[in-house]
C-alpha atoms as a PDB file:
ATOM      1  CA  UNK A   1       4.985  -9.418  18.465  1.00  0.00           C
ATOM      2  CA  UNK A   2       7.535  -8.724  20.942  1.00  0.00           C
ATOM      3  CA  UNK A   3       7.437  -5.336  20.320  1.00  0.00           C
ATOM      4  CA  UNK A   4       4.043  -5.049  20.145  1.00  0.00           C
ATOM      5  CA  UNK A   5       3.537  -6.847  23.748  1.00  0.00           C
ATOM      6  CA  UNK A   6       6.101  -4.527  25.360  1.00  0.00           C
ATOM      7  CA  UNK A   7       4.647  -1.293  24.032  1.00  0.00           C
ATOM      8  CA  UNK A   8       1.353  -2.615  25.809  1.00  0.00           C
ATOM      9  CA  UNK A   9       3.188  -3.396  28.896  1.00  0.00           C
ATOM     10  CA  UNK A  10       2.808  -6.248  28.718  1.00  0.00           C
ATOM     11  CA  UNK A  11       6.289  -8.565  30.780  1.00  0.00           C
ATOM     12  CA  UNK A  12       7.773 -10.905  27.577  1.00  0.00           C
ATOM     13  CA  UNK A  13       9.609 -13.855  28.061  1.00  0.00           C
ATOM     14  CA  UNK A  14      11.859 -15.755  25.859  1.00  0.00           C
ATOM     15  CA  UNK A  15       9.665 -18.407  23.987  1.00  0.00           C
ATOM     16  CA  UNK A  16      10.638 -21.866  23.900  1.00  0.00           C
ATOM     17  CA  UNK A  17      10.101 -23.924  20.493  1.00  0.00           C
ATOM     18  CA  UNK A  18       9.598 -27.616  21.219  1.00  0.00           C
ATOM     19  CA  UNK A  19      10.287 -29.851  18.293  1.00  0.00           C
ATOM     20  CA  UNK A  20      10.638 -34.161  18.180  1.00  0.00           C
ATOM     21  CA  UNK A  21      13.643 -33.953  15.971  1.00  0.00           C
ATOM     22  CA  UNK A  22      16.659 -34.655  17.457  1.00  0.00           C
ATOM     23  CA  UNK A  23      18.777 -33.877  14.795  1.00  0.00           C
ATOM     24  CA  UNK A  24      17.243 -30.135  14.019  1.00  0.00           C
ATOM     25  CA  UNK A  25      17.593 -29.863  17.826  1.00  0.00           C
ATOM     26  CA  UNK A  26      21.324 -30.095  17.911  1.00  0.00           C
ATOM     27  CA  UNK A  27      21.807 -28.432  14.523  1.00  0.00           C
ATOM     28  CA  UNK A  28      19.690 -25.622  15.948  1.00  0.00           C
ATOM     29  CA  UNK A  29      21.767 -24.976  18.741  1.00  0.00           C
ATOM     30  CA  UNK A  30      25.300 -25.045  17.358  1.00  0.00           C
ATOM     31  CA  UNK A  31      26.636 -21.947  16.710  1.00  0.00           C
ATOM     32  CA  UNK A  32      28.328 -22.332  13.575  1.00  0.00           C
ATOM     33  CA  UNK A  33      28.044 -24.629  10.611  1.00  0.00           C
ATOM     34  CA  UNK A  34      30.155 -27.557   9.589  1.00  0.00           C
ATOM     35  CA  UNK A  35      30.915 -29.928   7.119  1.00  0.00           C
ATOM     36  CA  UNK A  36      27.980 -32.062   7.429  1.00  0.00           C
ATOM     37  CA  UNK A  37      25.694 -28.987   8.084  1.00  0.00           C
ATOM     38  CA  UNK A  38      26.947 -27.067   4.743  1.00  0.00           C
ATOM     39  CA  UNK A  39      24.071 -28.196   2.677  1.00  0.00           C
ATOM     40  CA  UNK A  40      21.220 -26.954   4.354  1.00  0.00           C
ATOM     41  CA  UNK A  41      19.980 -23.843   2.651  1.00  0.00           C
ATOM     42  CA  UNK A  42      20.467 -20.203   4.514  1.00  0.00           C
ATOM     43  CA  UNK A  43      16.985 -19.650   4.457  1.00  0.00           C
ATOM     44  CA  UNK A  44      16.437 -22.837   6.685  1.00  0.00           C
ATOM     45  CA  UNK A  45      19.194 -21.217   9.402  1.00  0.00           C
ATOM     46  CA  UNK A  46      16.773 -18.548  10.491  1.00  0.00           C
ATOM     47  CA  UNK A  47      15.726 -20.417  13.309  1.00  0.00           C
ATOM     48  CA  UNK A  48      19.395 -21.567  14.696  1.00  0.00           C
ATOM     49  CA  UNK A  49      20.618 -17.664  14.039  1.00  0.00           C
ATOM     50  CA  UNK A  50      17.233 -16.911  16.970  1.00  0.00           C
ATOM     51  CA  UNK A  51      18.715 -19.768  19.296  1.00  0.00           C
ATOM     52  CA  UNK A  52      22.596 -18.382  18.769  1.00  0.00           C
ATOM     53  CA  UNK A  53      21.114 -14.506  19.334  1.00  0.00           C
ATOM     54  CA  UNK A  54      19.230 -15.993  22.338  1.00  0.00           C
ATOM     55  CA  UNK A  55      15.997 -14.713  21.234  1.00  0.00           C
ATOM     56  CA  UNK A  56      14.520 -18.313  21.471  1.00  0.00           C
ATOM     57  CA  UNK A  57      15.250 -21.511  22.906  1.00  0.00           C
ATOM     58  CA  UNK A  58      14.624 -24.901  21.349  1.00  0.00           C
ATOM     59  CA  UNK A  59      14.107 -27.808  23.605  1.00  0.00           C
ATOM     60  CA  UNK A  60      13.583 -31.712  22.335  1.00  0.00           C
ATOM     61  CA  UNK A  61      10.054 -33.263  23.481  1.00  0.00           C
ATOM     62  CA  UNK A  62       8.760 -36.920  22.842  1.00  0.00           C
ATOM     63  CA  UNK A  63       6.997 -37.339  19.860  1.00  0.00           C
ATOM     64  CA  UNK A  64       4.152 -38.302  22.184  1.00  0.00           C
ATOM     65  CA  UNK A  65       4.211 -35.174  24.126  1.00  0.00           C
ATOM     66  CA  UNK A  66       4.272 -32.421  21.052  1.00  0.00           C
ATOM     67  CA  UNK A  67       1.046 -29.894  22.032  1.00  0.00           C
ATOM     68  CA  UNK A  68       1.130 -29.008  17.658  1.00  0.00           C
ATOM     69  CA  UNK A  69      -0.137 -32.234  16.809  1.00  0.00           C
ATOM     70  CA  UNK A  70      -3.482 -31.488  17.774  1.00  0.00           C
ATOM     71  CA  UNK A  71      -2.996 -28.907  14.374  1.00  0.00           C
ATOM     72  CA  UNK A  72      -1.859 -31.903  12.251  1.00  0.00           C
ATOM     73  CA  UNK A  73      -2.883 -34.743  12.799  1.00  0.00           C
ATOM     74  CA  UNK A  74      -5.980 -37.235  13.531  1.00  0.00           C
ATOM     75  CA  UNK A  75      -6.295 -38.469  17.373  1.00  0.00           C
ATOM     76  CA  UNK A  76      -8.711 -40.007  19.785  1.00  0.00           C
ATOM     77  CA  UNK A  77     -10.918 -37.783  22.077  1.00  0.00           C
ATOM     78  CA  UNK A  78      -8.281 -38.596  25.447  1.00  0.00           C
ATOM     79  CA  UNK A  79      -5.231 -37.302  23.631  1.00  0.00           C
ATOM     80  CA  UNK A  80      -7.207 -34.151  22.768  1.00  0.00           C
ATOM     81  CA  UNK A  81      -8.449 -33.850  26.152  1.00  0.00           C
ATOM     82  CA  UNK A  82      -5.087 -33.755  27.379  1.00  0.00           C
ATOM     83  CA  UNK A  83      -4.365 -31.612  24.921  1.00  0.00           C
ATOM     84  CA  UNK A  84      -6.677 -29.480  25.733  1.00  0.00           C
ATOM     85  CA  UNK A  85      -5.514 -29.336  29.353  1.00  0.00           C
ATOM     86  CA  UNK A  86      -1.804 -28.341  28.214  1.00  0.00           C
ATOM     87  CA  UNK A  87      -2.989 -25.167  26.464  1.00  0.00           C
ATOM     88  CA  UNK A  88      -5.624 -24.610  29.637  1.00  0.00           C
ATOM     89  CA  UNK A  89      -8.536 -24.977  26.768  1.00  0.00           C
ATOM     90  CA  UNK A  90     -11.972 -26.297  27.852  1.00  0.00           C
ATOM     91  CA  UNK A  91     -14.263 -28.242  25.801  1.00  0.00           C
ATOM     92  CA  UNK A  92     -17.071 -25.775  25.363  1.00  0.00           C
ATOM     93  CA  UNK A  93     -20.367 -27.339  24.303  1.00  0.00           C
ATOM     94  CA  UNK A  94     -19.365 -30.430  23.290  1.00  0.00           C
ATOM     95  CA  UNK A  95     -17.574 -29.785  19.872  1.00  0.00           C
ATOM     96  CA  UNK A  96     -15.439 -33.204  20.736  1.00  0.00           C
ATOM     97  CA  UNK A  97     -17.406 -36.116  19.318  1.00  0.00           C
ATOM     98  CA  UNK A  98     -17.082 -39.460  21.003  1.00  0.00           C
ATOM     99  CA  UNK A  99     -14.081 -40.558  19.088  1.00  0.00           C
ATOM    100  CA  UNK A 100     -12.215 -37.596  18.097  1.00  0.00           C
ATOM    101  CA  UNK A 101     -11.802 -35.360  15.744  1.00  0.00           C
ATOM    102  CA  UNK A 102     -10.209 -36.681  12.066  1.00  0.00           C
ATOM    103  CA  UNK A 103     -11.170 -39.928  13.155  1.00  0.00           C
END
């Protein structure tokens, strides 16, 4: 995509990944395993080899605060509206029921 975006002209930044894990946070941005990282599989160190290349950065959000969830998961109609807000969506012709969507 990067690729694609420059040969368009298009200016590309680094992305940011935002994940609610702690743990794969820190993990993520260590540059080298250790003994209580050896058992994760090498195809799950694809994103911490991005971070260590610099072609990504991972930053920690609150659970509450993950935009994604709106992919996976049931909520209320005000947590979509914010939501909604965050990505600079509107809420074209009322597809948002009352109470939500999943609800």
């Amino acid at each position: 995509m990067t690729y694609l975006l420059t040969d368009l002209g298009q200016e590309v930044t680094k992305p940011t990944m935002c994940n609610d894990n702690s743990g794969a946070v820190t993990i993520s941005n260590q540059a080298s395993l250790n003994a209580n990282t050896k058992h994760i599989e090498i195809s799950y160190q694809y994103v911490r080899d991005m971070v260590v290349k610099k072609l990504i950065e991972l930053r920690q959000v609150g659970t509450s605060d993950m935009i994604a969830d709106v992919l996976t998961k049931p909520m209320g109609i005000k947590k979509i509206q914010v939501i909604l807000k965050q990505l600079h969506l509107k809420n074209q012709g009322g597809v948002l029921g009352s109470k939500g969507v999943g609800k």
